[in-house]
Each structure stands twice: as C-alpha cells, then as structure tokens.
C-alpha atoms as a PDB file:
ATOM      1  CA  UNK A   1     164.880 -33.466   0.356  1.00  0.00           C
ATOM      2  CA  UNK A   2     161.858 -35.978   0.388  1.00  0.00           C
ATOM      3  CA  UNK A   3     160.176 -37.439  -2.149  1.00  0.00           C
ATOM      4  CA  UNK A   4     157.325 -35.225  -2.307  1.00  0.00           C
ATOM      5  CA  UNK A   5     159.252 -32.089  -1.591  1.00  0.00           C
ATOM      6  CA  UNK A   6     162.365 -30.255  -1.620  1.00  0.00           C
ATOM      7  CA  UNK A   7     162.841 -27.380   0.544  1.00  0.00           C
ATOM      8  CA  UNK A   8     165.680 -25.187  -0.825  1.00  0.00           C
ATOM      9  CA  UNK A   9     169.153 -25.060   1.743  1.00  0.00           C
ATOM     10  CA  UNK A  10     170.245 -20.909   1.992  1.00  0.00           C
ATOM     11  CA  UNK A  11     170.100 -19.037   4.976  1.00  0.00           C
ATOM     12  CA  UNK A  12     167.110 -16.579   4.488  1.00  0.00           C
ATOM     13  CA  UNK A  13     165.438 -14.760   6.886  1.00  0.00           C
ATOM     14  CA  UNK A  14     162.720 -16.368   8.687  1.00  0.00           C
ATOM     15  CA  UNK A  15     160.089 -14.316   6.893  1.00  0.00           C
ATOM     16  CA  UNK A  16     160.895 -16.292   3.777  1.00  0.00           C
ATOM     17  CA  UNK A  17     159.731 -19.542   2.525  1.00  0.00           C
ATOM     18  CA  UNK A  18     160.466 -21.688  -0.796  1.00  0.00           C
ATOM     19  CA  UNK A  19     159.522 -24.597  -1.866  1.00  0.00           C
ATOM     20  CA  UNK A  20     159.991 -27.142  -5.223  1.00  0.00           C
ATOM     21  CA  UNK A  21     157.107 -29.423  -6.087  1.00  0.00           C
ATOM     22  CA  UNK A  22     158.301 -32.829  -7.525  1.00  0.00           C
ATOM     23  CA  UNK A  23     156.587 -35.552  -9.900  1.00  0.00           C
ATOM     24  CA  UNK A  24     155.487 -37.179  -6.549  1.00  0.00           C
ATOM     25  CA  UNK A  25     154.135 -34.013  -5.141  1.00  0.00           C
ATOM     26  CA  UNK A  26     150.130 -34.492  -4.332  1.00  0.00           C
ATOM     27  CA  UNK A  27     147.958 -34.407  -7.191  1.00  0.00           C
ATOM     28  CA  UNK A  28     145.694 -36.124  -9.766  1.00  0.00           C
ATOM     29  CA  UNK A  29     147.821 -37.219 -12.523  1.00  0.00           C
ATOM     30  CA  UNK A  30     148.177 -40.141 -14.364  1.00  0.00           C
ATOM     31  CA  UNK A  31     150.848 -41.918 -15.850  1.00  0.00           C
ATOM     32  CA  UNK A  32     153.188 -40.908 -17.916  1.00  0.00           C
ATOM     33  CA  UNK A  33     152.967 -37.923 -15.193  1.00  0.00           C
ATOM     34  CA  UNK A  34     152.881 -39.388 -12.405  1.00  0.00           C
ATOM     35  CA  UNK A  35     150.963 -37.390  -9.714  1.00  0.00           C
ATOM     36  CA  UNK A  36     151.769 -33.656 -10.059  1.00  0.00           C
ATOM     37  CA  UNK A  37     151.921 -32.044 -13.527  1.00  0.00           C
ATOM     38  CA  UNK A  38     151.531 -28.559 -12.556  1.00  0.00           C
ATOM     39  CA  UNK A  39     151.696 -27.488 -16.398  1.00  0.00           C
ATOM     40  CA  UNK A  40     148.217 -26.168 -18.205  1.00  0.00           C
ATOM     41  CA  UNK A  41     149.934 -26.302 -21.706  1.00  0.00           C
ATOM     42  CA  UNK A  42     150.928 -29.630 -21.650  1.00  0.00           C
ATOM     43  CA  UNK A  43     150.308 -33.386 -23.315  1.00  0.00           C
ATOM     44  CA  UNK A  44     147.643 -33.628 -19.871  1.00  0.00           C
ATOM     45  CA  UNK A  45     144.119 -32.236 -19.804  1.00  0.00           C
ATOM     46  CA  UNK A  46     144.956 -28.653 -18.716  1.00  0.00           C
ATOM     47  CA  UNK A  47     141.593 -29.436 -15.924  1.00  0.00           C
ATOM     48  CA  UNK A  48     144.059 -32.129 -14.238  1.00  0.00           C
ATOM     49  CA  UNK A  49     146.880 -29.362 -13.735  1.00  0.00           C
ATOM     50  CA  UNK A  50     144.598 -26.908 -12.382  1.00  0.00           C
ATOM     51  CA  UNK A  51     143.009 -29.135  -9.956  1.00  0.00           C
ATOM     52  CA  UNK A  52     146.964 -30.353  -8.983  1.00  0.00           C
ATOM     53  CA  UNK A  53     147.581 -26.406  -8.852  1.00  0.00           C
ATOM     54  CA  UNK A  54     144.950 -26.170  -5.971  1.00  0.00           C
ATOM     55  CA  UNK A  55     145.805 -29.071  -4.313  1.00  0.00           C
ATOM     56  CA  UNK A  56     149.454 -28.154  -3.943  1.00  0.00           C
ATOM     57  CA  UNK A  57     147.934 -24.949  -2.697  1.00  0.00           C
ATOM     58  CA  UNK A  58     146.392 -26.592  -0.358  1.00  0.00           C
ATOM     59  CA  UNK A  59     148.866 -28.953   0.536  1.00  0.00           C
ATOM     60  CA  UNK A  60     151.615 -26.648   1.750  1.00  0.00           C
ATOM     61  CA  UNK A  61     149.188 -23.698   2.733  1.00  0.00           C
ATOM     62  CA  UNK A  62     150.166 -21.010   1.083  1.00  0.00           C
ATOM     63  CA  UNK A  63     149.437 -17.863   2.076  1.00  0.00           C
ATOM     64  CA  UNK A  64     147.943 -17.457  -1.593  1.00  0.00           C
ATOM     65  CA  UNK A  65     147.052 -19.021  -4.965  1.00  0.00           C
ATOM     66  CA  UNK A  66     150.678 -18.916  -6.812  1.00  0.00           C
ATOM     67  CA  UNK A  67     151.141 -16.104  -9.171  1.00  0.00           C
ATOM     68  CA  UNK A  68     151.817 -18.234 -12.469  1.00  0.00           C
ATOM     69  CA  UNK A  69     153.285 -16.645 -15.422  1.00  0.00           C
ATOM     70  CA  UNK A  70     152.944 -17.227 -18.922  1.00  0.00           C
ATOM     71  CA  UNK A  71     156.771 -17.746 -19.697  1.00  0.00           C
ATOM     72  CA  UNK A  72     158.461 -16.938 -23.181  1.00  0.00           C
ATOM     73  CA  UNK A  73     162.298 -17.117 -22.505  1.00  0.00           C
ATOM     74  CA  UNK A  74     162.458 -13.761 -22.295  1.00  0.00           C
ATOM     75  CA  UNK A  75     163.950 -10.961 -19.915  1.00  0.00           C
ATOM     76  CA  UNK A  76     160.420  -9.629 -18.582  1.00  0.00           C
ATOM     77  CA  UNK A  77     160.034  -9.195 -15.143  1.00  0.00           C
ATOM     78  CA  UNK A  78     156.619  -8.893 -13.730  1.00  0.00           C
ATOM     79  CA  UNK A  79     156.090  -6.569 -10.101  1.00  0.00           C
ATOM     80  CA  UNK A  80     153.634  -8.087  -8.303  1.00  0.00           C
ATOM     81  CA  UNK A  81     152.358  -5.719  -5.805  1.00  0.00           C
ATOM     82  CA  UNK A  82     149.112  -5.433  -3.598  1.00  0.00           C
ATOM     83  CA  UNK A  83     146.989  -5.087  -7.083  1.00  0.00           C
ATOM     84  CA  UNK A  84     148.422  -8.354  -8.620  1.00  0.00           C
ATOM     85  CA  UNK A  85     148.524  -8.568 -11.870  1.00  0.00           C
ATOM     86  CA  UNK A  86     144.983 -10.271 -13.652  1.00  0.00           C
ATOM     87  CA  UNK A  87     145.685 -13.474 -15.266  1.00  0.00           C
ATOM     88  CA  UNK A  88     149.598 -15.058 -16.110  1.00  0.00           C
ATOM     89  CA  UNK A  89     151.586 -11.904 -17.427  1.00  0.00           C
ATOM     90  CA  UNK A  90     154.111 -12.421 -20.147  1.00  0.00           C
ATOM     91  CA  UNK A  91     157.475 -12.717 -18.267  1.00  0.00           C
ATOM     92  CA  UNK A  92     160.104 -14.611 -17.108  1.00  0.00           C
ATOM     93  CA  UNK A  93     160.656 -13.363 -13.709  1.00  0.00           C
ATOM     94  CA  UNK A  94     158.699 -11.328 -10.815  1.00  0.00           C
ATOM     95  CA  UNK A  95     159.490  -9.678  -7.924  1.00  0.00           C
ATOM     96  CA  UNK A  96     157.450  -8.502  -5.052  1.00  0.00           C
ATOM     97  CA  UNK A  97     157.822  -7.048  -1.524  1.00  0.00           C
ATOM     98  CA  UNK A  98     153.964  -7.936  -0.517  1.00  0.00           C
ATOM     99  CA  UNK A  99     153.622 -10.445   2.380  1.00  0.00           C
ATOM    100  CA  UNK A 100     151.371 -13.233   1.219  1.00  0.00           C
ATOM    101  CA  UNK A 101     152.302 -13.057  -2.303  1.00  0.00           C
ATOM    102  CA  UNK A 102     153.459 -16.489  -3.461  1.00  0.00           C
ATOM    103  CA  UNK A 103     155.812 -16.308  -7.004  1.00  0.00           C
ATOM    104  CA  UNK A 104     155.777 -19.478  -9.255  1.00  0.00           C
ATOM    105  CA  UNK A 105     158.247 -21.008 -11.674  1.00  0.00           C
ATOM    106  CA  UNK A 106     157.323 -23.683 -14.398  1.00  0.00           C
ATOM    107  CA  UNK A 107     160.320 -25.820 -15.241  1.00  0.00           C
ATOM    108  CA  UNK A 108     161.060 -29.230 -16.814  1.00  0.00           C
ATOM    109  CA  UNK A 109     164.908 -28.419 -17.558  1.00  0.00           C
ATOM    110  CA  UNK A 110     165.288 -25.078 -17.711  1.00  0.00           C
ATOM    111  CA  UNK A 111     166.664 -23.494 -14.218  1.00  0.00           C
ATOM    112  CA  UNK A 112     164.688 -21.846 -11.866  1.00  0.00           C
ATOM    113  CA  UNK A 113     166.341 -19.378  -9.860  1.00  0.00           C
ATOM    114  CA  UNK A 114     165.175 -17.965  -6.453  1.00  0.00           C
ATOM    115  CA  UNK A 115     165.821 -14.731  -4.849  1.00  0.00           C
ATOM    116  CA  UNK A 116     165.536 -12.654  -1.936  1.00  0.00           C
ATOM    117  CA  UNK A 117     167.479  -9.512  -0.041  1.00  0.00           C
ATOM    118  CA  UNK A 118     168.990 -10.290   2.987  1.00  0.00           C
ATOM    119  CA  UNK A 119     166.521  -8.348   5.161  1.00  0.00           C
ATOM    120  CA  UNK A 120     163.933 -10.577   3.676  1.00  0.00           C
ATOM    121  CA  UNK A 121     161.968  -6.982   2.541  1.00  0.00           C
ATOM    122  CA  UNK A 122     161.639  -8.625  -0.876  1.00  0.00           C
ATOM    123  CA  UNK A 123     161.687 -12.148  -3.047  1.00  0.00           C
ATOM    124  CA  UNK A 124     161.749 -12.890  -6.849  1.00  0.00           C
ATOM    125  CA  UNK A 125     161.887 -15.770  -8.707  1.00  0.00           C
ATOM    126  CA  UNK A 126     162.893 -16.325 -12.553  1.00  0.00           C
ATOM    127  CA  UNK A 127     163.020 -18.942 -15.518  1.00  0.00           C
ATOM    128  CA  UNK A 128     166.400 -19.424 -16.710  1.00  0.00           C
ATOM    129  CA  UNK A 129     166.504 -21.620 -19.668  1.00  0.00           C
ATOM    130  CA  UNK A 130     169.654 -20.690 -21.896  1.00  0.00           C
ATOM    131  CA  UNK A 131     167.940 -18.160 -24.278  1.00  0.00           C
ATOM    132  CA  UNK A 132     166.722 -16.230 -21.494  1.00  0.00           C
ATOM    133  CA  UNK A 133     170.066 -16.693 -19.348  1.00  0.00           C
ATOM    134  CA  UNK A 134     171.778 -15.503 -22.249  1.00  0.00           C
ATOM    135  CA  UNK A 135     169.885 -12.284 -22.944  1.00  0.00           C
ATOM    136  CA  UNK A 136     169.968 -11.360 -19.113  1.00  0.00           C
ATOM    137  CA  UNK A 137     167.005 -12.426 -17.254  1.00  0.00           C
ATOM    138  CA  UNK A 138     169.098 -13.163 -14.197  1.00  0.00           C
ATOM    139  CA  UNK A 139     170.297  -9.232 -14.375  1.00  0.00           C
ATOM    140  CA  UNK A 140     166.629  -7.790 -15.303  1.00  0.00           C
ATOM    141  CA  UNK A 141     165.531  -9.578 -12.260  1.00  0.00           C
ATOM    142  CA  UNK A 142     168.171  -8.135  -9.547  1.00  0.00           C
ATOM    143  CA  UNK A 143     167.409  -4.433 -11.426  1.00  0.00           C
ATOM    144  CA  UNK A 144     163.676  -4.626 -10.374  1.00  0.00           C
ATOM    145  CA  UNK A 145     164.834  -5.951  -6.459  1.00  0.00           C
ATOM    146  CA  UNK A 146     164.749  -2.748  -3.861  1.00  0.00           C
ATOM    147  CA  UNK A 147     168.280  -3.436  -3.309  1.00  0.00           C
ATOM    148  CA  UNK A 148     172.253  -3.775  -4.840  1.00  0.00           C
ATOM    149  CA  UNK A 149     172.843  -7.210  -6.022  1.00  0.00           C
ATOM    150  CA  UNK A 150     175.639  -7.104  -2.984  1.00  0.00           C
ATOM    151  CA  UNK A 151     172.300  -7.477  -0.789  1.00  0.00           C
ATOM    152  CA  UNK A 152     170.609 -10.487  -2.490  1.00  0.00           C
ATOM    153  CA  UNK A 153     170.997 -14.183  -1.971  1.00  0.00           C
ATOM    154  CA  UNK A 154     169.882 -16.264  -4.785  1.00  0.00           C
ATOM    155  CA  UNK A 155     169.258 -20.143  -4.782  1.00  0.00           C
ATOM    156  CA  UNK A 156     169.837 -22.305  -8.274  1.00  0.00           C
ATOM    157  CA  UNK A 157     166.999 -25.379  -8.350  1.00  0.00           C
ATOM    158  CA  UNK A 158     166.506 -28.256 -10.249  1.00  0.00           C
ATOM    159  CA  UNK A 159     167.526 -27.966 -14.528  1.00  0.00           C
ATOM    160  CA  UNK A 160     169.386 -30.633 -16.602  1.00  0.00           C
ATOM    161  CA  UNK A 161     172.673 -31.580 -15.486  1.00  0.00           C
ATOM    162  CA  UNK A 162     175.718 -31.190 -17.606  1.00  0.00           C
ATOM    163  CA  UNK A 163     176.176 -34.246 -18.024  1.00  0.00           C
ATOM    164  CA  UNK A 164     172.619 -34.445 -19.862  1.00  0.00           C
ATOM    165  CA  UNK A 165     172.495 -30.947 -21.748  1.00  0.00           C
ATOM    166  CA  UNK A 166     174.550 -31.641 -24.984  1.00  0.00           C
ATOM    167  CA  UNK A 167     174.145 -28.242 -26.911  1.00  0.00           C
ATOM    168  CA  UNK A 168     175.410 -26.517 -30.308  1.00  0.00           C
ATOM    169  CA  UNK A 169     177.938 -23.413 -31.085  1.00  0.00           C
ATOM    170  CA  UNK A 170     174.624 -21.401 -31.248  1.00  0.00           C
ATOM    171  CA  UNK A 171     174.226 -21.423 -27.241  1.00  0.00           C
ATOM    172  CA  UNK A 172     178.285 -21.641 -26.288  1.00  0.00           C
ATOM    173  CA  UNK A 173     178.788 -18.514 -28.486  1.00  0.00           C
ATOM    174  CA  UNK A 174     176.079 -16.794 -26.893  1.00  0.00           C
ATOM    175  CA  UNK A 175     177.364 -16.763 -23.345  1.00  0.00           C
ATOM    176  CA  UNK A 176     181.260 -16.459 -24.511  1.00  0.00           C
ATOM    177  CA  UNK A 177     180.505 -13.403 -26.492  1.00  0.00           C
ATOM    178  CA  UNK A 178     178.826 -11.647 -23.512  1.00  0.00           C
ATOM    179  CA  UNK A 179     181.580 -13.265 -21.316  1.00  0.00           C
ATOM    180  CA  UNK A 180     185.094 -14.920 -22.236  1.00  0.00           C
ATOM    181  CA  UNK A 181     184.828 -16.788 -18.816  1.00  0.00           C
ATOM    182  CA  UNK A 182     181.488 -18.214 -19.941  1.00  0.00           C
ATOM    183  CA  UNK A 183     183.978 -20.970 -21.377  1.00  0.00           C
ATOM    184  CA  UNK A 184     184.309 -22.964 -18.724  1.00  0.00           C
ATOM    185  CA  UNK A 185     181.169 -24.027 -18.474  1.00  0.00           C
ATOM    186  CA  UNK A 186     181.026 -26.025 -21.850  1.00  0.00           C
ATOM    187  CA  UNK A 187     183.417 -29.406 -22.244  1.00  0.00           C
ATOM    188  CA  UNK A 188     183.546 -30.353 -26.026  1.00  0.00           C
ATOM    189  CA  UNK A 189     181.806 -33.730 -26.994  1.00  0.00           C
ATOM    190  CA  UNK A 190     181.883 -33.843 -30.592  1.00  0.00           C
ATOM    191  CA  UNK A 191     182.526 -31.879 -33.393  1.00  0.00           C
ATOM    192  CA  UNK A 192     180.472 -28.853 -33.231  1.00  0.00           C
ATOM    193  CA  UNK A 193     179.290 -29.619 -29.849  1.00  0.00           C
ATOM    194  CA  UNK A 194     179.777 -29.389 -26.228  1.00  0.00           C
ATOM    195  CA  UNK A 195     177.989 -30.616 -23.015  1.00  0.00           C
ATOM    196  CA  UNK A 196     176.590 -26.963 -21.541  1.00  0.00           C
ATOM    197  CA  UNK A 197     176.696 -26.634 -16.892  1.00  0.00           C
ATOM    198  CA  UNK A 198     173.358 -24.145 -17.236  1.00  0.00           C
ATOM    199  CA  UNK A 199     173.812 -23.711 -13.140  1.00  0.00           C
ATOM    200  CA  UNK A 200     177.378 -22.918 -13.389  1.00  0.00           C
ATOM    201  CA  UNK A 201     176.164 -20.206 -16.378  1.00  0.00           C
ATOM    202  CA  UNK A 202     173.648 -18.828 -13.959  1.00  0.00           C
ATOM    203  CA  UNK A 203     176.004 -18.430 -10.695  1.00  0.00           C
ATOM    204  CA  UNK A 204     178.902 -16.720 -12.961  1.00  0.00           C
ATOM    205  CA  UNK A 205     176.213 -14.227 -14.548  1.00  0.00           C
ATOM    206  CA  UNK A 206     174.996 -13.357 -10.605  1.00  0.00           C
ATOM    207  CA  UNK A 207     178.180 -13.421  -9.428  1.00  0.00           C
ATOM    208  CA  UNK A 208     179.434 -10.961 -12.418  1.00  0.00           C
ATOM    209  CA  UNK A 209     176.327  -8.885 -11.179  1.00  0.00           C
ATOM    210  CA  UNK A 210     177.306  -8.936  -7.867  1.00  0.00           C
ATOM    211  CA  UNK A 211     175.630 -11.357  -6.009  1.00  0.00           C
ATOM    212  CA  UNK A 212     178.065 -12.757  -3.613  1.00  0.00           C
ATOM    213  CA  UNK A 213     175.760 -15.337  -1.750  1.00  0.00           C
ATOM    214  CA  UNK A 214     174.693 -18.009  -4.643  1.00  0.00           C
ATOM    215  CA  UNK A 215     173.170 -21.661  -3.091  1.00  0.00           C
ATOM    216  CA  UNK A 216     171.945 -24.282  -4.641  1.00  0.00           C
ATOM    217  CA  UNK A 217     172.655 -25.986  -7.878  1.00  0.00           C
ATOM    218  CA  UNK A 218     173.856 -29.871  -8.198  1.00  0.00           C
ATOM    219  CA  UNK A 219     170.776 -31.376  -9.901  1.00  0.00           C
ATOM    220  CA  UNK A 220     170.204 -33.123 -13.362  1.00  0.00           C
ATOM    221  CA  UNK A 221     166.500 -32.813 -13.912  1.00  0.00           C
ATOM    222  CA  UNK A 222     167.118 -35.276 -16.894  1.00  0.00           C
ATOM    223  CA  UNK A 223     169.008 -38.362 -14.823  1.00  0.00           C
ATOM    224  CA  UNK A 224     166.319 -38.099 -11.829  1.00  0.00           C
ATOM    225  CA  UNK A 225     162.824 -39.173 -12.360  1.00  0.00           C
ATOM    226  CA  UNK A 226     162.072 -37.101  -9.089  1.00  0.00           C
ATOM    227  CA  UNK A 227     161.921 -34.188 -11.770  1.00  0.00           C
ATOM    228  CA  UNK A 228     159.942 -33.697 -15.262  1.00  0.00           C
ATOM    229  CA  UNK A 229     162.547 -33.628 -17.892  1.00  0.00           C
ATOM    230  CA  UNK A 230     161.390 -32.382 -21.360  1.00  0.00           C
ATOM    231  CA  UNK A 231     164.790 -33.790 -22.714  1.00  0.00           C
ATOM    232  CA  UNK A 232     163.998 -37.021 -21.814  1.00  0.00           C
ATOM    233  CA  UNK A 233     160.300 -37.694 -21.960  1.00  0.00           C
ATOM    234  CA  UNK A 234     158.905 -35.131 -24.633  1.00  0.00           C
ATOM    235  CA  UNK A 235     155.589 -34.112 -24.862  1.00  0.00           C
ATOM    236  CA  UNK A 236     154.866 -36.231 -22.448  1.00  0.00           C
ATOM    237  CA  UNK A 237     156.835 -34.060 -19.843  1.00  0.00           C
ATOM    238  CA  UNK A 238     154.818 -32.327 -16.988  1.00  0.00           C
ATOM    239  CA  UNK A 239     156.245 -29.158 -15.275  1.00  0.00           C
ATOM    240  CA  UNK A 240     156.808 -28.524 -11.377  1.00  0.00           C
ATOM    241  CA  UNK A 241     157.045 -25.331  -9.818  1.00  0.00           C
ATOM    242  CA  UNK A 242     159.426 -23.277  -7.447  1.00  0.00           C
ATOM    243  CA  UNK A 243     157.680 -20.855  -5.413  1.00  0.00           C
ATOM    244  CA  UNK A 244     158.657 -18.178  -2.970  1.00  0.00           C
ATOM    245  CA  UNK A 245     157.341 -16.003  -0.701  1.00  0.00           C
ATOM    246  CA  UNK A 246     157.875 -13.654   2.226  1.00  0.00           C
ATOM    247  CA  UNK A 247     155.448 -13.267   5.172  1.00  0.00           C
END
C-alpha cells in the first residue's frame, strides 16, 4: 500500500491487474477533496472529476478509459464486450472477458468487490453497499462469469469498518432472513441497533456461493482519511475507484 495507491494482495494470473485510487491519488481537487475525487455527481464541479478521471488514466496507463457505471444499489450486471456499452449503464456490477477492457467501481463506504477466474479468461467488478449485498449482487455477478463460482477468486476493498457502520433492524433482518449465519456479523450497540462487518457479509454470501478463494477485506473507509467516507464527511465526500482488468 502507498499513499497514492493500493494494489490489491490475491494471487491472480499475470494477465490481470487491479488497482484502488485513494484521496491522494493524482488529480485536480481541492480541499475538502483533497486531490482525487473521481465522482461526477458529487459536492465538486463534475469538470474537476472528469479531468481527475483522465489523469488517473493516464497515470497508471490503462489499457483503456475505465468503463464507469451509473450505480443504483441494485443487482444489474453490465457485459462489457468488444462493443462496450455507450455511456455509464445502470448497474452495479460488470463482467468482461475482453483484453483491454478496464471495469470501474465508485465507492465512499460501500464495498467494492473484485473478481476474476483462475485462468484469468475473465474479470468483474461490483458495488456492494448493504441494499445491493442484500438482494444478491455478489451472486448476479458470479452467474454472468464463464465459470462455477468454485473457479473464481474474489478480492474485498476498502468500505466502512465495523467498528464505524452502526446500522438498524432494517439491514440485520435483511441478511438473517436470507441467511441465519448472517448473525454473526452484527454485535448489538444499543437498543434497536447493532454495529454491521459489511466485508464479513460479503465473504459469507461468496463463500455460500461457492467461492472458496476470498482476499482482501480489513479496511474502515470511515477511520482512514486515505479513503472518502460519506459517513464521515457528507456531501462533501468524493468517491475513488477500483478497477480491473485482464490483458
């Protein structure tokens, strides 16, 4: 991990290559967002993110220009192919087996989870906030990868820590009634209320699917000012991105 970087830690083929931007990542932003809001529908001058988009671009040189996606908590996956889709699709997730296609998550919380088969044939990435998480984003991904969930390695990034991510019965009853087990992941605080592991969440549900290599995981996007944390700065929060790709 640097400060202007973090390269993720799982043992993918060589054909694969991730990478999380961080506050401190190149760009053009002021202050309260540092240098590298990668967010156009944020509290900054959508122009500012755009021109950090390209530099980033530029900076690690990618194959491509990211495919960005307009994200809704949902369970859409996008397939991004040789055609690539026009614009950001509605989804939460893509997939693609096209060298030189670069896959972007926007997070400032929620966790962004990175994927790829063992032979490396194909990558996805997906935005796992709870809502999504919860309704099976995780699973819609690994049903549009050209291979069993026994073949796939996934990585967990950066989201708010437990520690951080006090939540209500509404999102503890929504993983416990898909899963019992989903328990463990939630320690009470106070009455009506429990402190909510959103990594641990997203390794049982891959696990359950049958992903048996999960990396990854151990940040709190809201305790490290490495990270934009919408929890703990508002509108005022940027968003950084975790991309894959395959060559």
């Amino acid at each position: 991990m640097t400060e202007t970087w973090l390269f993720p830690d799982w043992p993918v083929p060589p054909q694969v290559h991730a990478v999380v931007t961080t506050r401190r990542s190149p760009g053009q932003s002021q202050a309260p967002f540092e240098r590298c809001n990668l967010g156009l529908h944020t509290d900054e001058d959508a122009a500012i993110a755009q021109a950090n988009r390209d530099t980033v671009q530029a900076a690690l040189q990618l194959p491509a220009a990211p495919q960005w996606l307009r994200q809704v908590h949902g369970t859409a996956v996008a397939h991004c192919g040789p055609q690539a889709p026009s614009g950001e699709p509605q989804a939460d997730a893509a997939v693609t087996g096209t060298p030189g296609t670069v896959l972007a998550i926007l997070t400032a919380d929620c966790l962004p989870v990175l994927l790829c088969t063992q032979d490396g044939h194909a990558v996805a990435a997906a935005h796992a906030g709870w809502r999504g998480l919860a309704a099976g984003v995780l699973e819609a991904t690994l049903a549009g990868m050209p291979a069993p969930a026994t073949q796939v390695l996934a990585w967990l990034g950066p989201c708010i820590g437990a520690a951080s991510y006090e939540v209500g019965a509404e999102v503890r009853e929504a993983f416990v009634a898909h899963d019992p087990a989903a328990d463990a992941s939630f320690a009470a605080t106070r009455p009506g209320h429990w402190h909510c592991n959103l990594a641990a969440l997203a390794r049982q549900r891959l696990q359950a699917a049958g992903v048996q290599a999960v990396y990854g995981g151990g940040f709190d996007t809201c305790g490290d000012p490495r990270w934009y944390s919408y929890r703990r700065d508002g509108r005022h929060s940027g968003r950084f991105a975790s991309l894959i790709w395959r060559v």
